[in-house]
Protein backbone atom coordinates (compact mmCIF):
# COMPACT_ATOMS: atom_id res chain seq x y z
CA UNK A 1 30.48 -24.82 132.62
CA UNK A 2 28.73 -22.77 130.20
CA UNK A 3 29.83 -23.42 126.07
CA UNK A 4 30.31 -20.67 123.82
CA UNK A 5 27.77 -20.71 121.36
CA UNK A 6 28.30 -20.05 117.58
CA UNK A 7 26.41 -17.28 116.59
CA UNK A 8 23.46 -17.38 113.46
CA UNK A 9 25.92 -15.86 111.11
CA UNK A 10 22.35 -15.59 108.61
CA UNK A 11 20.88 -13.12 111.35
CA UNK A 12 23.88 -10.87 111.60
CA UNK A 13 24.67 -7.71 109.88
CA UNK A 14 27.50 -7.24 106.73
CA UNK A 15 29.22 -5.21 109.46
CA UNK A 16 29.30 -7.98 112.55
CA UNK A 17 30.31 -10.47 110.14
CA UNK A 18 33.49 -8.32 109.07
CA UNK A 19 34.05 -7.66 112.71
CA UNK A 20 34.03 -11.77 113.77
CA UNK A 21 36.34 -11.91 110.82
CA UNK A 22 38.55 -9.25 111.46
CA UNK A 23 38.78 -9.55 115.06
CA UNK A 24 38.76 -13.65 115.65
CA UNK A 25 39.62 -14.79 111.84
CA UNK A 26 36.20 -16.21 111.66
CA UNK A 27 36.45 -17.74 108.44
CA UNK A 28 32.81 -18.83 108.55
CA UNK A 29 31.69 -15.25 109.11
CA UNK A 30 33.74 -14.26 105.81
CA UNK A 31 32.09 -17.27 104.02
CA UNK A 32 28.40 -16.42 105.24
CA UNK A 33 29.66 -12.56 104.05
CA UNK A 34 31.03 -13.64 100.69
CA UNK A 35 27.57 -16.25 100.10
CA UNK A 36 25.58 -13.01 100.18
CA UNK A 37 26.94 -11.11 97.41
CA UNK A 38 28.25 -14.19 95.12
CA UNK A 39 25.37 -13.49 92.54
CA UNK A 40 25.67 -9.60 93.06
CA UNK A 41 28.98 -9.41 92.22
CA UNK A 42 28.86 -12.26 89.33
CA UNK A 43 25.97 -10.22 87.39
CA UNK A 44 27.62 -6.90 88.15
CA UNK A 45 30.56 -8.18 86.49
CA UNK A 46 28.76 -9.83 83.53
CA UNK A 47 27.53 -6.79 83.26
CA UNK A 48 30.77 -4.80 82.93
CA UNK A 49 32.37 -7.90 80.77
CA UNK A 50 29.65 -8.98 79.04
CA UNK A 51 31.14 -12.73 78.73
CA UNK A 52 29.98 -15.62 81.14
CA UNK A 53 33.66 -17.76 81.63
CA UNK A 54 35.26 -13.95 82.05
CA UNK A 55 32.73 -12.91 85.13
CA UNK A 56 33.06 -16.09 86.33
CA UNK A 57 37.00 -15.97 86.70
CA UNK A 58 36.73 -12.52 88.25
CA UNK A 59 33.75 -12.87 90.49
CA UNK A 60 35.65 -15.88 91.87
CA UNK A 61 39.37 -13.74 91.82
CA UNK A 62 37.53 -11.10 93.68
CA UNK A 63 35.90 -13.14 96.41
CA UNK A 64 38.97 -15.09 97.06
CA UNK A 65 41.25 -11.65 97.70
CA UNK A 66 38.22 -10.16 99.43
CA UNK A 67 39.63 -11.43 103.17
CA UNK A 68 43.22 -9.81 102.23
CA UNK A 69 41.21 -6.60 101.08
CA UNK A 70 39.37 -6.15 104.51
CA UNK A 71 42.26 -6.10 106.72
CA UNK A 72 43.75 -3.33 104.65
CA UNK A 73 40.97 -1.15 104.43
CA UNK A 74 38.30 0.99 106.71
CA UNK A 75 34.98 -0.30 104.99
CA UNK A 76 31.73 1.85 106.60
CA UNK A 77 29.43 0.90 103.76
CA UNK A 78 30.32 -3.06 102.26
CA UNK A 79 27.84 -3.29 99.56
CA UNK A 80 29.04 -0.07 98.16
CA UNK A 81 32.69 -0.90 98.77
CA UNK A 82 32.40 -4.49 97.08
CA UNK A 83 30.57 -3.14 94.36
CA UNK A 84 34.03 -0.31 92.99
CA UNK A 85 36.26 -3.43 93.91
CA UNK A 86 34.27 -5.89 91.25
CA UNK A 87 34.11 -2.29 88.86
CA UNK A 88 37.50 -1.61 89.23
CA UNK A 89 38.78 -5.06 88.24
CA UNK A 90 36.68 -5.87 86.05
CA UNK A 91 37.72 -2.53 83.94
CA UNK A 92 41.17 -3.76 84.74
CA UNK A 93 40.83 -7.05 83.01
CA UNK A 94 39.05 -4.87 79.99
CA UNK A 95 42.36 -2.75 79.92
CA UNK A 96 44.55 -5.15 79.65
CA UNK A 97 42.30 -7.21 76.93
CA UNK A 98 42.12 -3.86 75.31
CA UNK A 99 45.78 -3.17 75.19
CA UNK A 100 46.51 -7.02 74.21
CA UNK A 101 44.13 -7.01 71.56
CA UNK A 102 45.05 -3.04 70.34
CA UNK A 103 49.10 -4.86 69.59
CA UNK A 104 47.70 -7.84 67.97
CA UNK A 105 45.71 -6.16 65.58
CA UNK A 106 48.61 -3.55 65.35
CA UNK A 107 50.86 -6.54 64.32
CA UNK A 108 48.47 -7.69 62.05
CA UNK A 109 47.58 -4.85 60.72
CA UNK A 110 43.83 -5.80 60.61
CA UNK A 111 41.96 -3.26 58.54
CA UNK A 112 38.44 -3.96 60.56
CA UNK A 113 40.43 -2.83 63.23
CA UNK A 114 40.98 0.17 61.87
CA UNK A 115 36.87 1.63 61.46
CA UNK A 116 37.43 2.58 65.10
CA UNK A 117 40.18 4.64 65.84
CA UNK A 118 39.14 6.12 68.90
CA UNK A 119 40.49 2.92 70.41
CA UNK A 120 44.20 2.37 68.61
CA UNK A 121 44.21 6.12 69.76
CA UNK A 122 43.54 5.17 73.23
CA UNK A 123 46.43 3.04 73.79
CA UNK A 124 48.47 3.83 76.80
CA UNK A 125 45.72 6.19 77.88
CA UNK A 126 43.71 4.73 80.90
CA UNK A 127 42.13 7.66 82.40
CA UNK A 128 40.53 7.67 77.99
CA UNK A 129 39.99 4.47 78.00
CA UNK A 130 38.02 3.89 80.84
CA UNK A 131 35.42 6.82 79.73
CA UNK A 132 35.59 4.65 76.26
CA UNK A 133 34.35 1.58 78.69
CA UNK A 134 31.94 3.42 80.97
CA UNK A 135 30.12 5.12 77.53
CA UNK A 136 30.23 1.43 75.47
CA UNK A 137 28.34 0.62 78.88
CA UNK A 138 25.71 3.36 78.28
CA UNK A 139 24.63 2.13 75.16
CA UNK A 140 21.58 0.31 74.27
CA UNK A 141 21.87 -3.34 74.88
CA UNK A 142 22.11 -3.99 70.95
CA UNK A 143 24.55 -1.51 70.57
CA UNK A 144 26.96 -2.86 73.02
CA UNK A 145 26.48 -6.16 72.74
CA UNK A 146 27.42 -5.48 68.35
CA UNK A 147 29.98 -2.94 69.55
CA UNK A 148 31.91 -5.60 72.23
CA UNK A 149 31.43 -8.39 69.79
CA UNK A 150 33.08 -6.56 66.78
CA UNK A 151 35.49 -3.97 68.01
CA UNK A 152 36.94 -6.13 71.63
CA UNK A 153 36.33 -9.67 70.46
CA UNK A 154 37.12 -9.23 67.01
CA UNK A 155 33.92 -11.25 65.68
CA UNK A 156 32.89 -10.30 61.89
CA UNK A 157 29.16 -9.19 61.45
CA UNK A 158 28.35 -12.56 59.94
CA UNK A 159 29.57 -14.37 63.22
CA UNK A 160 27.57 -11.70 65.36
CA UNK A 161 24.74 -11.98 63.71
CA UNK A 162 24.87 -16.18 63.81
CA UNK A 163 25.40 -15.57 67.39
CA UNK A 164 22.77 -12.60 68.49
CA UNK A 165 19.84 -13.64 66.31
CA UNK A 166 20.37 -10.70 64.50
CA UNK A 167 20.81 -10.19 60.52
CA UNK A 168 23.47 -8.59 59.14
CA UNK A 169 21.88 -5.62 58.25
CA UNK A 170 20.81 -4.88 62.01
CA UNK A 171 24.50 -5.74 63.05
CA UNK A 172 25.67 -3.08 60.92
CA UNK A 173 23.16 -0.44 62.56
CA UNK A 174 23.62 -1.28 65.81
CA UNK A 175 27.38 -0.89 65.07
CA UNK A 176 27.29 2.48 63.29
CA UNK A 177 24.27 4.00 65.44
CA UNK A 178 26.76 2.51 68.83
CA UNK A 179 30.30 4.61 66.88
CA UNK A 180 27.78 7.77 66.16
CA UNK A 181 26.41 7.63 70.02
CA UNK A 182 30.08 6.72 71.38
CA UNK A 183 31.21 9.90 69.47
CA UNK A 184 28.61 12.03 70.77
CA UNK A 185 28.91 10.65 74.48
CA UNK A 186 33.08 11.24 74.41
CA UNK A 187 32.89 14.38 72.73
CA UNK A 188 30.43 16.18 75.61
């Protein structure tokens, strides 16, 4: 009597491990699957929320709905597919924070808030917002970190500074030269 023999799930393609999932609810395969991309999708998402606990919590939400995802959709490319998922979420969770934050500030009536009024204009306007998100991504890595830190967390220049390394005076440039290119990028 000849066993079956468990395959080298290291040796086998994104594609056969979706298929030994999919076909015999291999949940090994989907582990092996999901072990690949764990950093790829965690830095992808830093990336996009530019806070360590928040790409955390999402890189682990989207891996653990990942096995629901596959049955309900045709996947020919996984890297490429994974990849929109951990976008798309991730610009989810920086809607919602956006809209949260846009009616606390509204309630407050928080004059800081009110520099940047291309985003209390945004309000209720996804398809806007996101091109607000995917040009705050574009910028310089000083400018959006100052930007993020100021206009979505709410942090005063003093308290970015403190936590960039940066003085106060730089804070305020990367802040107004981040607004002028914003303006520029959302206006073309």
């Amino acid at each position: 009597m000849r066993r079956n023999r468990r395959p080298n799930y290291t040796k086998l393609t994104d594609e056969a491990l979706i298929d030994l999932y999919l076909n015999n609810g291999d949940e090994r395969a989907l582990n092996q699957l999901l072990s690949r991309y764990l950093d790829k999708v965690y830095y992808f998402a830093l990336s996009i929320l530019k806070n360590q606990m928040d790409a955390e919590d999402a890189a682990m939400d989207i891996l653990a709905n990942i096995g629901e995802k596959l049955r309900k959709y045709d996947i020919t490319n996984f890297s490429s597919w994974l990849m929109t998922v951990v976008r798309n979420e991730c610009l989810s969770r920086l809607k919602n924070y956006m809209k949260n934050r846009i009616e606390d500030l509204s309630e407050k009536n928080d004059p800081g808030f009110m520099e940047f009024p291309i985003i209390e204009a945004l309000d209720g306007r996804d398809d806007e917002l996101e091109q607000l998100l995917k040009a705050v991504d574009e910028l310089k890595d000083e400018q959006n970190r100052c930007i993020v830190a100021h206009y979505f967390l709410g942090l005063t220049y003093k308290d970015i500074a403190s936590e960039e390394g940066f003085s106060v005076n730089q804070v305020k440039s990367y802040i107004q030269n981040g607004k002028r290119n914003l303006r520029l990028q959302l206006t073309k």
